[in-house]
PDB file of N, CA and C in Angstrom:
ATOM      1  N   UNK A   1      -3.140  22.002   9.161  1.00  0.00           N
ATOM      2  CA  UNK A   1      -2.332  21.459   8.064  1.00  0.00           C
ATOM      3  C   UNK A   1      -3.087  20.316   7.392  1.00  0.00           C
ATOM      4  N   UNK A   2      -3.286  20.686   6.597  1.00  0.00           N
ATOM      5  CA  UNK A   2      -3.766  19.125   5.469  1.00  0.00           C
ATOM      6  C   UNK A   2      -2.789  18.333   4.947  1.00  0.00           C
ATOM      7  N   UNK A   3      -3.181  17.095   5.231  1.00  0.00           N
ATOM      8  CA  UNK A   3      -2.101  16.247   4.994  1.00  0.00           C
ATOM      9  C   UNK A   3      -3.000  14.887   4.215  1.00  0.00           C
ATOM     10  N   UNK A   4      -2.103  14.102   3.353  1.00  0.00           N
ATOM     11  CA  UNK A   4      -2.588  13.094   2.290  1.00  0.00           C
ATOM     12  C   UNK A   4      -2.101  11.650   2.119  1.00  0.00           C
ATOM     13  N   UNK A   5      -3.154  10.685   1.890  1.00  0.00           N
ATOM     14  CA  UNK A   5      -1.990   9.549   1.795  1.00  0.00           C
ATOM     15  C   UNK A   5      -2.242   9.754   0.398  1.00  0.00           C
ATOM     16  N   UNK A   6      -0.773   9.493   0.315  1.00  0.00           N
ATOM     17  CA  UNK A   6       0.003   9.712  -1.530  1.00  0.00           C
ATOM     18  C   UNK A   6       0.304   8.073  -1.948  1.00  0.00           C
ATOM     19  N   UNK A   7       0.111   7.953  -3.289  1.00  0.00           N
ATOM     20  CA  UNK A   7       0.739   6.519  -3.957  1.00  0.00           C
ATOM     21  C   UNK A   7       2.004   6.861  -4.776  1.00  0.00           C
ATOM     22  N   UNK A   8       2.894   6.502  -4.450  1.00  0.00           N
ATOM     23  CA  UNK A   8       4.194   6.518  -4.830  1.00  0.00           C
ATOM     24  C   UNK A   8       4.747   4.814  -5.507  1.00  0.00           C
ATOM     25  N   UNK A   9       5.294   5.189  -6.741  1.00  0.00           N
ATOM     26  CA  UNK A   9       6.147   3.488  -6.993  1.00  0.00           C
ATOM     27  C   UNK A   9       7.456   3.918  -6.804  1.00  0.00           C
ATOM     28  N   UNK A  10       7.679   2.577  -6.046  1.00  0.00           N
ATOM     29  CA  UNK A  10       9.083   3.029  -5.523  1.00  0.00           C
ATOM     30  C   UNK A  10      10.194   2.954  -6.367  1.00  0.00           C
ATOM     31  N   UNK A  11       9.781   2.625  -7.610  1.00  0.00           N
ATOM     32  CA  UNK A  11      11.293   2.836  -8.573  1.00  0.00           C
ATOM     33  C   UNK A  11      11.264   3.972  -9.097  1.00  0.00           C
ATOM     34  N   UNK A  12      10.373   5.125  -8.408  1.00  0.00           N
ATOM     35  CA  UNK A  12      10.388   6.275  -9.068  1.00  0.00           C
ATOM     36  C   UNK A  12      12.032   7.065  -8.234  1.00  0.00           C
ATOM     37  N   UNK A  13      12.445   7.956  -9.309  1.00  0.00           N
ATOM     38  CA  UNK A  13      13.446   8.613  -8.689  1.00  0.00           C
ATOM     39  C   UNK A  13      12.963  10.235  -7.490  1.00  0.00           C
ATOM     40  N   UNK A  14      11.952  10.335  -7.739  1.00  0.00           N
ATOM     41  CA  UNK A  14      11.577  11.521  -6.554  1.00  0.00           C
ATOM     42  C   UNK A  14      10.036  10.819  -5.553  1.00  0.00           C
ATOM     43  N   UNK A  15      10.339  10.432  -4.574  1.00  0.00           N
ATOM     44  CA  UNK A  15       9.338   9.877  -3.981  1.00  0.00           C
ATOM     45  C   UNK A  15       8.981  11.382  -2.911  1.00  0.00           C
ATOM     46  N   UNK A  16       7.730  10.949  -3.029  1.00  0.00           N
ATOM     47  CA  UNK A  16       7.167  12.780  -1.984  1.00  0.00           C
ATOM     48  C   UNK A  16       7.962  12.296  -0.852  1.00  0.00           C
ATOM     49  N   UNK A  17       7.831  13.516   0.020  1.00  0.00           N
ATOM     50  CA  UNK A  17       8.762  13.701   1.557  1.00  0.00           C
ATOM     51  C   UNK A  17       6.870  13.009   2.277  1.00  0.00           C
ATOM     52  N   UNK A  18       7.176  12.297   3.439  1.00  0.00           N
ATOM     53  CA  UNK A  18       6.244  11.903   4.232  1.00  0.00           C
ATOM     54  C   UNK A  18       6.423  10.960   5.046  1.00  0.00           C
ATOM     55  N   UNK A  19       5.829  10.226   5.372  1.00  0.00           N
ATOM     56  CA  UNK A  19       6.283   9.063   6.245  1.00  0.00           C
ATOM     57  C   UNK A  19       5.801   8.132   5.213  1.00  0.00           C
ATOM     58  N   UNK A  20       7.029   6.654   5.248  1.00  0.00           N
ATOM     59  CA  UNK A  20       6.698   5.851   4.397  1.00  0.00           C
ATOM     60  C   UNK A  20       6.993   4.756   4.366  1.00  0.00           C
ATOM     61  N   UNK A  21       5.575   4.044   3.977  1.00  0.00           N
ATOM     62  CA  UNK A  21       5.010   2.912   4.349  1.00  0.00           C
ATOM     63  C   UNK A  21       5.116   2.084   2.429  1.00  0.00           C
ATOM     64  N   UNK A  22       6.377   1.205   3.014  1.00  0.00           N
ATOM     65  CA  UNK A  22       6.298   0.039   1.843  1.00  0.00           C
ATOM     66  C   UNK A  22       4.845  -1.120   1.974  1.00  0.00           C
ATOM     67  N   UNK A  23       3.880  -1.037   1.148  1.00  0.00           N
ATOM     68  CA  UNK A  23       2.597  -1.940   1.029  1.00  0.00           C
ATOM     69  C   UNK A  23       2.627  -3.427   0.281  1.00  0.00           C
ATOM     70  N   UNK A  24       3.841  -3.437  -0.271  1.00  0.00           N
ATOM     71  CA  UNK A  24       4.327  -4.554  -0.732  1.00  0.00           C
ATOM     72  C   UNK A  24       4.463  -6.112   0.636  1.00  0.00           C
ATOM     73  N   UNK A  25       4.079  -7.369   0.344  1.00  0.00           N
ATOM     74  CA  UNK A  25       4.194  -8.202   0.424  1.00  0.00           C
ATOM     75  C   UNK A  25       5.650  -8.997   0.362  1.00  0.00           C
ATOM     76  N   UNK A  26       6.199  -8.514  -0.571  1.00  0.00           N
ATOM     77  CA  UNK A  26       7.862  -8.937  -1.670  1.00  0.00           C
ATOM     78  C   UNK A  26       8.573  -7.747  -1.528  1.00  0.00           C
ATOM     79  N   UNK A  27       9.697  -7.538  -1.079  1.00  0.00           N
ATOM     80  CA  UNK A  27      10.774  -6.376  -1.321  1.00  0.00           C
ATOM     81  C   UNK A  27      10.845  -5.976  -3.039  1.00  0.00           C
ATOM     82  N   UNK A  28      10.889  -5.218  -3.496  1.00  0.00           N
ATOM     83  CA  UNK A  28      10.704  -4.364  -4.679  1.00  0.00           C
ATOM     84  C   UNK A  28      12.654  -5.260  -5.428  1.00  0.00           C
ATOM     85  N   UNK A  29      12.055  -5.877  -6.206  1.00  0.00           N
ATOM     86  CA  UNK A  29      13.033  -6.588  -6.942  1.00  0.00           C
ATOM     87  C   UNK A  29      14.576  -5.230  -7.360  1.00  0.00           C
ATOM     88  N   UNK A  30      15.860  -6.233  -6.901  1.00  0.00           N
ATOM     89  CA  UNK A  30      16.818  -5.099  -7.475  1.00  0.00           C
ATOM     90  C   UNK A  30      16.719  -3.638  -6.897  1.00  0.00           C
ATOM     91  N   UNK A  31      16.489  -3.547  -5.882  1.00  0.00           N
ATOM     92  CA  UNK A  31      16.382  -2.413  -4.387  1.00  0.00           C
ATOM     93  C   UNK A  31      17.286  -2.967  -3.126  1.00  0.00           C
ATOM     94  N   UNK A  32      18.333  -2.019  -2.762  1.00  0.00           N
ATOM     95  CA  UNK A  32      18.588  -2.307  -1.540  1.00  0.00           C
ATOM     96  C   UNK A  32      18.179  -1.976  -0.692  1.00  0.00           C
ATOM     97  N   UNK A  33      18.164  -2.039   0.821  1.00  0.00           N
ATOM     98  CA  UNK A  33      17.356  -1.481   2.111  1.00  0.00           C
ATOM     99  C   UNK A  33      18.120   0.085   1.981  1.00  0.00           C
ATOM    100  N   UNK A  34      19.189   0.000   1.994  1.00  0.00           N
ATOM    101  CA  UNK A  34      19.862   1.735   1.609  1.00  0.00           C
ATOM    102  C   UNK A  34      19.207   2.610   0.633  1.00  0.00           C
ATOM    103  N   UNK A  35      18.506   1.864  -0.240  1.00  0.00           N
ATOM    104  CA  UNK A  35      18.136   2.336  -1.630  1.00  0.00           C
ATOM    105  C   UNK A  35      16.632   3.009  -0.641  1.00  0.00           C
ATOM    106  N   UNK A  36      15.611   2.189  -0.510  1.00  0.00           N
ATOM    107  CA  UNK A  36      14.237   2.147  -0.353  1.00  0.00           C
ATOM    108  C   UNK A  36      14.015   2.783   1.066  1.00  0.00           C
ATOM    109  N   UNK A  37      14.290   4.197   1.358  1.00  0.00           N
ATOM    110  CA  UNK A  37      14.123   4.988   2.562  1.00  0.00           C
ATOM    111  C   UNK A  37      12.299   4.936   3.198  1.00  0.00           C
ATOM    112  N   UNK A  38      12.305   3.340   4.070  1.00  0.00           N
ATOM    113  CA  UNK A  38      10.727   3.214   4.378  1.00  0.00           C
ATOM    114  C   UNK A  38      10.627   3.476   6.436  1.00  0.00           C
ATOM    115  N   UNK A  39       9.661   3.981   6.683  1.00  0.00           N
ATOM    116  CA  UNK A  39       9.546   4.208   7.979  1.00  0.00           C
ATOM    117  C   UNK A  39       9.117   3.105   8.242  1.00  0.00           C
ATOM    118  N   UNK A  40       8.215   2.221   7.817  1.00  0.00           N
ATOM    119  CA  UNK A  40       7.384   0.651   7.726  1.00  0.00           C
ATOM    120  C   UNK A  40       7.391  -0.196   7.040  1.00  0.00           C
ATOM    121  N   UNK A  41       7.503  -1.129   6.561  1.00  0.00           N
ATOM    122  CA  UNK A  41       6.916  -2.430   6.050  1.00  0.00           C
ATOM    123  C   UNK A  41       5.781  -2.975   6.103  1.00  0.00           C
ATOM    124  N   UNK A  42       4.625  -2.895   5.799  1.00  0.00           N
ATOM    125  CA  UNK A  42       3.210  -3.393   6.049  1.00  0.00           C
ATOM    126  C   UNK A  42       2.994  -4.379   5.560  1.00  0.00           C
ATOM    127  N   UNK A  43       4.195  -5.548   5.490  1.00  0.00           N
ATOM    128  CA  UNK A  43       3.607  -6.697   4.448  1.00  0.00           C
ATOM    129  C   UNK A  43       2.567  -7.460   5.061  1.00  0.00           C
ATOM    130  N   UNK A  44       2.134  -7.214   6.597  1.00  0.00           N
ATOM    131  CA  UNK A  44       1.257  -8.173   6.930  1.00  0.00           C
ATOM    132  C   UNK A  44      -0.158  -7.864   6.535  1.00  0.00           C
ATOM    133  N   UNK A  45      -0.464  -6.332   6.210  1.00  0.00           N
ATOM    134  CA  UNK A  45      -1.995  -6.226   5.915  1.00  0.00           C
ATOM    135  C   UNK A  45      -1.523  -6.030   3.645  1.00  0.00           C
ATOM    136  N   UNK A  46      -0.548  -6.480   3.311  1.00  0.00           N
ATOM    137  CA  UNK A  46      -1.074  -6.518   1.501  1.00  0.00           C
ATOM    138  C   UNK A  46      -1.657  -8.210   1.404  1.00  0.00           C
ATOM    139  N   UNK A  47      -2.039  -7.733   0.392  1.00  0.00           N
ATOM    140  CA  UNK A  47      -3.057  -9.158  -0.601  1.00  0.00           C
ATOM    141  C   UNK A  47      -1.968 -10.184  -0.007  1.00  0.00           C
ATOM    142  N   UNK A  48      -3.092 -11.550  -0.178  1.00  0.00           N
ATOM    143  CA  UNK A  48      -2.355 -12.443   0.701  1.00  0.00           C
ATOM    144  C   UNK A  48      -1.423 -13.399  -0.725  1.00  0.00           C
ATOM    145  N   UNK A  49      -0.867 -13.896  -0.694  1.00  0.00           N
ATOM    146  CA  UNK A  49      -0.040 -14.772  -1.844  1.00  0.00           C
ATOM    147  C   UNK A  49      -1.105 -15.604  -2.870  1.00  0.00           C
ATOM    148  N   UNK A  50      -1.956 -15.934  -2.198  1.00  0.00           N
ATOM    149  CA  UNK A  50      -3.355 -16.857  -3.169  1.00  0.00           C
ATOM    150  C   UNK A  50      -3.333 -15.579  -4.288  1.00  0.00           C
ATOM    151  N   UNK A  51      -4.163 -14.731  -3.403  1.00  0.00           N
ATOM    152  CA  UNK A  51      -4.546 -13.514  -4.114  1.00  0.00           C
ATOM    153  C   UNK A  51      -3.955 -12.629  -4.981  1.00  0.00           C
ATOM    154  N   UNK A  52      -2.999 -12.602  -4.727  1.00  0.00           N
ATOM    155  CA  UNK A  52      -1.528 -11.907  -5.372  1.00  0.00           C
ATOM    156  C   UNK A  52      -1.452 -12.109  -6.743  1.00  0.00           C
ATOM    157  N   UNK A  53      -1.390 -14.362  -6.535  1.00  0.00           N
ATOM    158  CA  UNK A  53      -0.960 -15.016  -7.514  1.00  0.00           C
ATOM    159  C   UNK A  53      -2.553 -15.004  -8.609  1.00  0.00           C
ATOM    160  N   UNK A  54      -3.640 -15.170  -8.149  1.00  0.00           N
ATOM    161  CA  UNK A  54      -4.686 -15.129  -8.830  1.00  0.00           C
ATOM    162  C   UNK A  54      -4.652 -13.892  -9.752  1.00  0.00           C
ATOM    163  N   UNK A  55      -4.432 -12.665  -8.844  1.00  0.00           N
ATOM    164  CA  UNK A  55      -4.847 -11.536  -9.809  1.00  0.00           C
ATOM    165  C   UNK A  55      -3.728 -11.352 -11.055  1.00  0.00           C
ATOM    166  N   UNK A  56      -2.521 -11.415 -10.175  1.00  0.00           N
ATOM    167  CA  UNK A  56      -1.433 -11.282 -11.853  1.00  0.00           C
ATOM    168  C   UNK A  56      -1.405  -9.837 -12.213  1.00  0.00           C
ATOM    169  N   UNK A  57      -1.585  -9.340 -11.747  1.00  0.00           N
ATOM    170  CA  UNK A  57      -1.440  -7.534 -12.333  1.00  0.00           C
ATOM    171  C   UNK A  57      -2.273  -7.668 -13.723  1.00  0.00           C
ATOM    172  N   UNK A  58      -3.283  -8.405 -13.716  1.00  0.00           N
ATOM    173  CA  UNK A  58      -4.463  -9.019 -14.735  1.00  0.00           C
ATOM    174  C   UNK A  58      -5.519  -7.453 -15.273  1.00  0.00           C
ATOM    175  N   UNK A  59      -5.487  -6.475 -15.463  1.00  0.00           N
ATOM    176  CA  UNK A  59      -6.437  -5.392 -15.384  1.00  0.00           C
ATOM    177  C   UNK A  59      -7.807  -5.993 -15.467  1.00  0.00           C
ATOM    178  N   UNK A  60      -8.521  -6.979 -16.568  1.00  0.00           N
ATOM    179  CA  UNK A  60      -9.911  -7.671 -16.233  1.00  0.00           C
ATOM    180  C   UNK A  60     -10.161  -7.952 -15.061  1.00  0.00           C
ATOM    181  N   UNK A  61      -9.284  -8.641 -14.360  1.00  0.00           N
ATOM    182  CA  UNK A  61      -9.596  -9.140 -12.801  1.00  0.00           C
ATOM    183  C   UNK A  61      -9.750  -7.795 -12.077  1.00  0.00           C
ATOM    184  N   UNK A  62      -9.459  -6.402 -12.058  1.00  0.00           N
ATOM    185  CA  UNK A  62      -8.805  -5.673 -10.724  1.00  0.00           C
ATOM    186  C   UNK A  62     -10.597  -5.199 -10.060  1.00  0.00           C
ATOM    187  N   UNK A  63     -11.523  -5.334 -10.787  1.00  0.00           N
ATOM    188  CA  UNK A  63     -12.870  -5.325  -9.910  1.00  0.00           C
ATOM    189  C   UNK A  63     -12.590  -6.728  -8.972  1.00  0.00           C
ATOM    190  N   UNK A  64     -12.555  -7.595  -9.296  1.00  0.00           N
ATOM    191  CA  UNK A  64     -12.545  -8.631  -8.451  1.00  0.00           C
ATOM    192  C   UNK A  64     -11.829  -8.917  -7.100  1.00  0.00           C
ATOM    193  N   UNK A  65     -10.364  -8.037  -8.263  1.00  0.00           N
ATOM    194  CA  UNK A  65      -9.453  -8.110  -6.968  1.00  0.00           C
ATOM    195  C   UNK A  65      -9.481  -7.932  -5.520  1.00  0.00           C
ATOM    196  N   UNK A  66     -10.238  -6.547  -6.199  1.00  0.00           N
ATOM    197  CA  UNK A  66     -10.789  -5.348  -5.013  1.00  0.00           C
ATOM    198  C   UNK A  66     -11.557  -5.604  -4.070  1.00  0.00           C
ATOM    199  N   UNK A  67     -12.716  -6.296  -4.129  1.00  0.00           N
ATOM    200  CA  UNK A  67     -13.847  -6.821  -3.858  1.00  0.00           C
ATOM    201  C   UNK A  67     -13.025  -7.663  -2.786  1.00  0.00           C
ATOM    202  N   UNK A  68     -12.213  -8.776  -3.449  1.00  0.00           N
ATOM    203  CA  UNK A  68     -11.356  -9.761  -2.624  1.00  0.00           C
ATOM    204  C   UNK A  68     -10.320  -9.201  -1.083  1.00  0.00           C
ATOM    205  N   UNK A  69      -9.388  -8.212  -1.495  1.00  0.00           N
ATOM    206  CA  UNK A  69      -8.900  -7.513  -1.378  1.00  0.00           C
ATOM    207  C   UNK A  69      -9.511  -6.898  -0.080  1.00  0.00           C
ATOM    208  N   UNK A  70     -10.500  -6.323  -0.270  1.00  0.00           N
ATOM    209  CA  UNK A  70     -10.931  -5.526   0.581  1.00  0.00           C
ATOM    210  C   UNK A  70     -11.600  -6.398   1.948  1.00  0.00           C
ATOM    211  N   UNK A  71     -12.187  -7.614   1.465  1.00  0.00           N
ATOM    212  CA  UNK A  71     -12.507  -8.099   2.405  1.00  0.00           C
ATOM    213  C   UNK A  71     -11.205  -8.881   3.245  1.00  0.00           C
ATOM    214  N   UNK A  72     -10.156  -9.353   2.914  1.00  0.00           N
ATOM    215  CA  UNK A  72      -9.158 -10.223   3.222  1.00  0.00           C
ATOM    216  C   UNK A  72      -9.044  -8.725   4.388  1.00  0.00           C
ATOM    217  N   UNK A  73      -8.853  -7.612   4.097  1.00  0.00           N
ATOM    218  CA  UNK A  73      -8.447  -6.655   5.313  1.00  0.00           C
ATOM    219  C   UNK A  73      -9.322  -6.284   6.052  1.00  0.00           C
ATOM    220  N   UNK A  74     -10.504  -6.691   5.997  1.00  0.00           N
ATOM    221  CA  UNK A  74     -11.762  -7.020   6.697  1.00  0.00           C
ATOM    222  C   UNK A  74     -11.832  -7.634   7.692  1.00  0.00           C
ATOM    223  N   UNK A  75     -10.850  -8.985   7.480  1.00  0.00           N
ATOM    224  CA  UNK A  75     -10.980 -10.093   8.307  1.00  0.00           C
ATOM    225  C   UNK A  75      -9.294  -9.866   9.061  1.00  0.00           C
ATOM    226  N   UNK A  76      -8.275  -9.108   8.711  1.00  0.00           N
ATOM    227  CA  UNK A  76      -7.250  -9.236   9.143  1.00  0.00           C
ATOM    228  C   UNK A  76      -6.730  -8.310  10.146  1.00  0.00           C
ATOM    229  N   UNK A  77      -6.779  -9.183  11.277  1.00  0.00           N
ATOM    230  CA  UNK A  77      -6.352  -8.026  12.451  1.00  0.00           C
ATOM    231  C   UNK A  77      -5.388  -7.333  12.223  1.00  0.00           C
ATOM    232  N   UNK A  78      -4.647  -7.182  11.581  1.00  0.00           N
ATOM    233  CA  UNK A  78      -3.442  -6.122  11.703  1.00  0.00           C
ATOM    234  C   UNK A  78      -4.468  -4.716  10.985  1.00  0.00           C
ATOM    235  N   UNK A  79      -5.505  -4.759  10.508  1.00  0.00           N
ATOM    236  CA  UNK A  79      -5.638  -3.825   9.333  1.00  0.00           C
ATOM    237  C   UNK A  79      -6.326  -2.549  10.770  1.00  0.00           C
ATOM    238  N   UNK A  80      -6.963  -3.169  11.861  1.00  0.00           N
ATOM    239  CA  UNK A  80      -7.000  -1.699  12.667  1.00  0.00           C
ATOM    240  C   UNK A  80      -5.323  -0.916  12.984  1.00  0.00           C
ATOM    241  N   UNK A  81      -4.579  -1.781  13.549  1.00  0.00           N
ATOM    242  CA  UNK A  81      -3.399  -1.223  13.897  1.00  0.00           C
ATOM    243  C   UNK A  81      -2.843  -0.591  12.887  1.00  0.00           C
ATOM    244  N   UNK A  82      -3.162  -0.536  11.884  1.00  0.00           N
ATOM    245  CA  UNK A  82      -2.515   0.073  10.822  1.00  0.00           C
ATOM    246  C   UNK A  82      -3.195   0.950  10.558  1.00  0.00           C
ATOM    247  N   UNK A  83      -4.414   0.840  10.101  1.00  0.00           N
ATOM    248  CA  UNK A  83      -4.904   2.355  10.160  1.00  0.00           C
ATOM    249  C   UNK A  83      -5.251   3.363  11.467  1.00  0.00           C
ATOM    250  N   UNK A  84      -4.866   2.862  12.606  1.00  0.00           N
ATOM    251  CA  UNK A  84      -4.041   3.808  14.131  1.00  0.00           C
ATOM    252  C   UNK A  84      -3.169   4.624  13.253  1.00  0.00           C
ATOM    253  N   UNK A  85      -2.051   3.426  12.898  1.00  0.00           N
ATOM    254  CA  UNK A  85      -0.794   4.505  12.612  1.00  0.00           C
ATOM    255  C   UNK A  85      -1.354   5.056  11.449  1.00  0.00           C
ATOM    256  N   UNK A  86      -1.758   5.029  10.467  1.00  0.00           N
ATOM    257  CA  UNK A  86      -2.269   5.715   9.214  1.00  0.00           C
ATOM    258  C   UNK A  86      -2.790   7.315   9.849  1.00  0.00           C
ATOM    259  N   UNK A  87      -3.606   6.885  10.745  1.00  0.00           N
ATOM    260  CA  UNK A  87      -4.017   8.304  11.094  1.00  0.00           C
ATOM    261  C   UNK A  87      -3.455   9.178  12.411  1.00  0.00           C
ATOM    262  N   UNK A  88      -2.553   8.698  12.773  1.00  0.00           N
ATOM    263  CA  UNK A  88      -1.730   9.110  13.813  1.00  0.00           C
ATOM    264  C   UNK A  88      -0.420  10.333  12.966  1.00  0.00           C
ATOM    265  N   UNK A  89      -0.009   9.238  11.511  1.00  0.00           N
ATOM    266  CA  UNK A  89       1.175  10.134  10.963  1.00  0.00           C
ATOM    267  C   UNK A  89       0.693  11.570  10.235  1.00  0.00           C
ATOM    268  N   UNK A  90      -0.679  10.890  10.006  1.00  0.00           N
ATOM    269  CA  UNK A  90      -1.298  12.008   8.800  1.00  0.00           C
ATOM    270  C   UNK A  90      -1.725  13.250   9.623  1.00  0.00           C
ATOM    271  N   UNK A  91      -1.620  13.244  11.372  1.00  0.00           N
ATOM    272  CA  UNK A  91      -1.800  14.553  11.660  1.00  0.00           C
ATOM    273  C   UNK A  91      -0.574  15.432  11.432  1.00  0.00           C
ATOM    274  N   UNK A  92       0.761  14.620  11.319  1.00  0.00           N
ATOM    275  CA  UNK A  92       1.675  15.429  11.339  1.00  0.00           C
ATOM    276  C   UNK A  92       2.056  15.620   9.650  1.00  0.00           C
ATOM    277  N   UNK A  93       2.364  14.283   9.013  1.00  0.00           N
ATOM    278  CA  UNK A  93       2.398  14.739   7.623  1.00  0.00           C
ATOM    279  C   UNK A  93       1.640  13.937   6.974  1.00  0.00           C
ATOM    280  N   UNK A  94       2.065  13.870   5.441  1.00  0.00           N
ATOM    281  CA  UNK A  94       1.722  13.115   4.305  1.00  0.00           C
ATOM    282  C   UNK A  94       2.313  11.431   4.470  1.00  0.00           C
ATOM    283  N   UNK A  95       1.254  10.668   4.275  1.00  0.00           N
ATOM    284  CA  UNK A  95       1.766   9.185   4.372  1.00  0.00           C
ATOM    285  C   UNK A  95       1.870   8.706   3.002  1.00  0.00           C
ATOM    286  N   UNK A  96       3.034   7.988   2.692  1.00  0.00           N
ATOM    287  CA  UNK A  96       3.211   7.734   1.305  1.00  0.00           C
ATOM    288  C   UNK A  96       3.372   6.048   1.289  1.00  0.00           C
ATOM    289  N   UNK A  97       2.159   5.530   0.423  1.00  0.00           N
ATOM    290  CA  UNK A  97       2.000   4.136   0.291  1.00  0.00           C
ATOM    291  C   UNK A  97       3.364   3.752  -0.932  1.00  0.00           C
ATOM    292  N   UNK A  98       3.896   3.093  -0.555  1.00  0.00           N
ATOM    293  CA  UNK A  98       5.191   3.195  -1.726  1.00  0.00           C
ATOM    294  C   UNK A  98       5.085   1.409  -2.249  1.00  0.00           C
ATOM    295  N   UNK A  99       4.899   1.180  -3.446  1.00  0.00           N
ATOM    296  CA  UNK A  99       4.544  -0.003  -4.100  1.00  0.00           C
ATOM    297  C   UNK A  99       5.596  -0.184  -5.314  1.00  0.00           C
ATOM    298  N   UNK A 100       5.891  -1.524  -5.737  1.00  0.00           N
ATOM    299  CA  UNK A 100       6.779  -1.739  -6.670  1.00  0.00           C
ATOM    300  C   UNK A 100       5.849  -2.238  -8.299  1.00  0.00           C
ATOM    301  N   UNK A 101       4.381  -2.248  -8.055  1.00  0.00           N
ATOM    302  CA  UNK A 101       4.000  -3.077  -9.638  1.00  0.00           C
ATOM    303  C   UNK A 101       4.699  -1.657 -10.167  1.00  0.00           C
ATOM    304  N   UNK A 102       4.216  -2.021 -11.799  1.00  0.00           N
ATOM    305  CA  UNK A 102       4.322  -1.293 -13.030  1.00  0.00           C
ATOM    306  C   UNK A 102       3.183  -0.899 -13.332  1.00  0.00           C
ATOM    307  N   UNK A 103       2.091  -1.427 -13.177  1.00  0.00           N
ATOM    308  CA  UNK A 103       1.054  -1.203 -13.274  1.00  0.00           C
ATOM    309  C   UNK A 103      -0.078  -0.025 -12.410  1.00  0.00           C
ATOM    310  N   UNK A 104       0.121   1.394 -12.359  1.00  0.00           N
ATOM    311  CA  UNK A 104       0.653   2.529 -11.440  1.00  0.00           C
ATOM    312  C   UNK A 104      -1.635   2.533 -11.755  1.00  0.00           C
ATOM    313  N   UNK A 105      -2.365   1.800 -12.062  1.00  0.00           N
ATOM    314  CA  UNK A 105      -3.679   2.211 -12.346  1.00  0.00           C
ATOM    315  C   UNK A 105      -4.275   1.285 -11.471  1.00  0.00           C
ATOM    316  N   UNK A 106      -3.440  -0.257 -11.519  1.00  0.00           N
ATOM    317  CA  UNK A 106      -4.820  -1.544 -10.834  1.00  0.00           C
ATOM    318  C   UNK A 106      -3.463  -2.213 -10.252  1.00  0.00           C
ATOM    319  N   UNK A 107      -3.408  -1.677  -8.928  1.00  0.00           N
ATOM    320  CA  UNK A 107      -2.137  -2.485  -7.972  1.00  0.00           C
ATOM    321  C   UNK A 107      -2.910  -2.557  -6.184  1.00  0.00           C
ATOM    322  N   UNK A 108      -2.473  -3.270  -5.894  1.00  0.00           N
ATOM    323  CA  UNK A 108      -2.996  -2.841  -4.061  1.00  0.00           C
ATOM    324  C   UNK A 108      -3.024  -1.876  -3.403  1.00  0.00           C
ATOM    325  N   UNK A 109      -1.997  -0.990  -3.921  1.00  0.00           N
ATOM    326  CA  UNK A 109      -1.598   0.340  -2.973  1.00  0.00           C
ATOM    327  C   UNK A 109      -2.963   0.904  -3.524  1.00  0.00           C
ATOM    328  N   UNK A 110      -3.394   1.059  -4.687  1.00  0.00           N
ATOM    329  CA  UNK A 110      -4.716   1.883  -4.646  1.00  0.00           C
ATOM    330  C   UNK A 110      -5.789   1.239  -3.728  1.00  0.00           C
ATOM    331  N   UNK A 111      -6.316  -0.035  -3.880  1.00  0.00           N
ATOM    332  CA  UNK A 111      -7.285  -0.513  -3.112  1.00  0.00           C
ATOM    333  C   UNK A 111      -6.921   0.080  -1.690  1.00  0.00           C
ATOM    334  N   UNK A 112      -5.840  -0.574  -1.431  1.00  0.00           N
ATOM    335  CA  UNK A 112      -5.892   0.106   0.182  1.00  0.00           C
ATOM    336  C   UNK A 112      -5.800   1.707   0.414  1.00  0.00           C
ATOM    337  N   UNK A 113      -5.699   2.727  -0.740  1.00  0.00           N
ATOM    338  CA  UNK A 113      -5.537   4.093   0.021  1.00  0.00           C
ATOM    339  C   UNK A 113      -7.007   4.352  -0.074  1.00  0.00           C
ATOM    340  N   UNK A 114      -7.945   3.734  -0.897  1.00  0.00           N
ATOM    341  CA  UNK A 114      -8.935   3.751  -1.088  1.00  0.00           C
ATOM    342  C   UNK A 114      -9.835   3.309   0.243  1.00  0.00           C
ATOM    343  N   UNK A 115      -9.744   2.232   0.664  1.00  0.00           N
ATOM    344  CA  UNK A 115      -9.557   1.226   1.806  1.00  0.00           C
ATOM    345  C   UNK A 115      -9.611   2.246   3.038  1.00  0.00           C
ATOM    346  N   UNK A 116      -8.340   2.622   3.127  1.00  0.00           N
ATOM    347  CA  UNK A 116      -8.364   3.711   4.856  1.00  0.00           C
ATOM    348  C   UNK A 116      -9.064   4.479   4.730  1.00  0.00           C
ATOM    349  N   UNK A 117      -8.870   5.457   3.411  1.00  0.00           N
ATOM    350  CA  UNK A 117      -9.699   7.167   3.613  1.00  0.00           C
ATOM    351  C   UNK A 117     -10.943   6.556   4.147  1.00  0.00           C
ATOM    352  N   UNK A 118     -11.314   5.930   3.449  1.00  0.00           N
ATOM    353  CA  UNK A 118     -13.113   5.120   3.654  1.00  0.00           C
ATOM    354  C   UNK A 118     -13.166   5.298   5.148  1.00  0.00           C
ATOM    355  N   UNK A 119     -12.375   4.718   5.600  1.00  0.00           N
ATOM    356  CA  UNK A 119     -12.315   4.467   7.211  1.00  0.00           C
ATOM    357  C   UNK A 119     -11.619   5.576   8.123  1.00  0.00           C
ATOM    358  N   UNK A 120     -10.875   6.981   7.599  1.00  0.00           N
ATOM    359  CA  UNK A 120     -10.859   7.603   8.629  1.00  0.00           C
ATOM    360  C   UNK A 120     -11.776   8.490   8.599  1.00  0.00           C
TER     361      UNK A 120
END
């Protein structure tokens, strides 16, 4: 079975079926926990608040971001345990990174799906 990590925004009304992992830092503004069907919360491995606040959903910055970004999960122990479970769910299904920007081109959830594949 082939299976995928998918980027999903979670104010979409059809989110794929998979296991799912909110990548957000901040609960998705105007969402209840009833609303936002997540198997996880990963706020400990997204961009750290400096970083967050620097980039701004800025598109000029999102090389930088990345660069930043990538190393902050470099240095952050949670980021093996997470990609355990990353590749633990994906034998059985599709893992769906579920994110709240608007900005569906230069947000974290891409850096990081970018981020694991690299690494499994």
């Amino acid at each position: 079975m082939m299976t995928d990590i998918i980027l999903a925004r979670v104010y979409e009304h059809e989110i794929p079926v998979g296991y799912h992992i909110l990548v957000d830092r901040l609960w998705p503004r105007g969402k209840s926990r009833a609303e936002v069907q997540i198997d996880k919360w990963a706020k400990e491995i997204s961009p750290s608040l400096d970083l967050r606040k620097w980039f701004a959903h800025d598109d000029d910055k999102f090389l930088i971001f990345k660069q930043r970004y990538c190393q902050e999960l470099d240095e952050n122990p949670n980021t093996k345990k997470f990609l355990i479970l990353v590749k633990k769910q994906l034998l059985e299904q599709d893992v769906v990174f579920l994110y709240g920007s608007r900005n569906t081109k230069h947000n974290q959830a891409i850096v990081l799906k970018d981020y694991i594949e690299q690494r499994l």
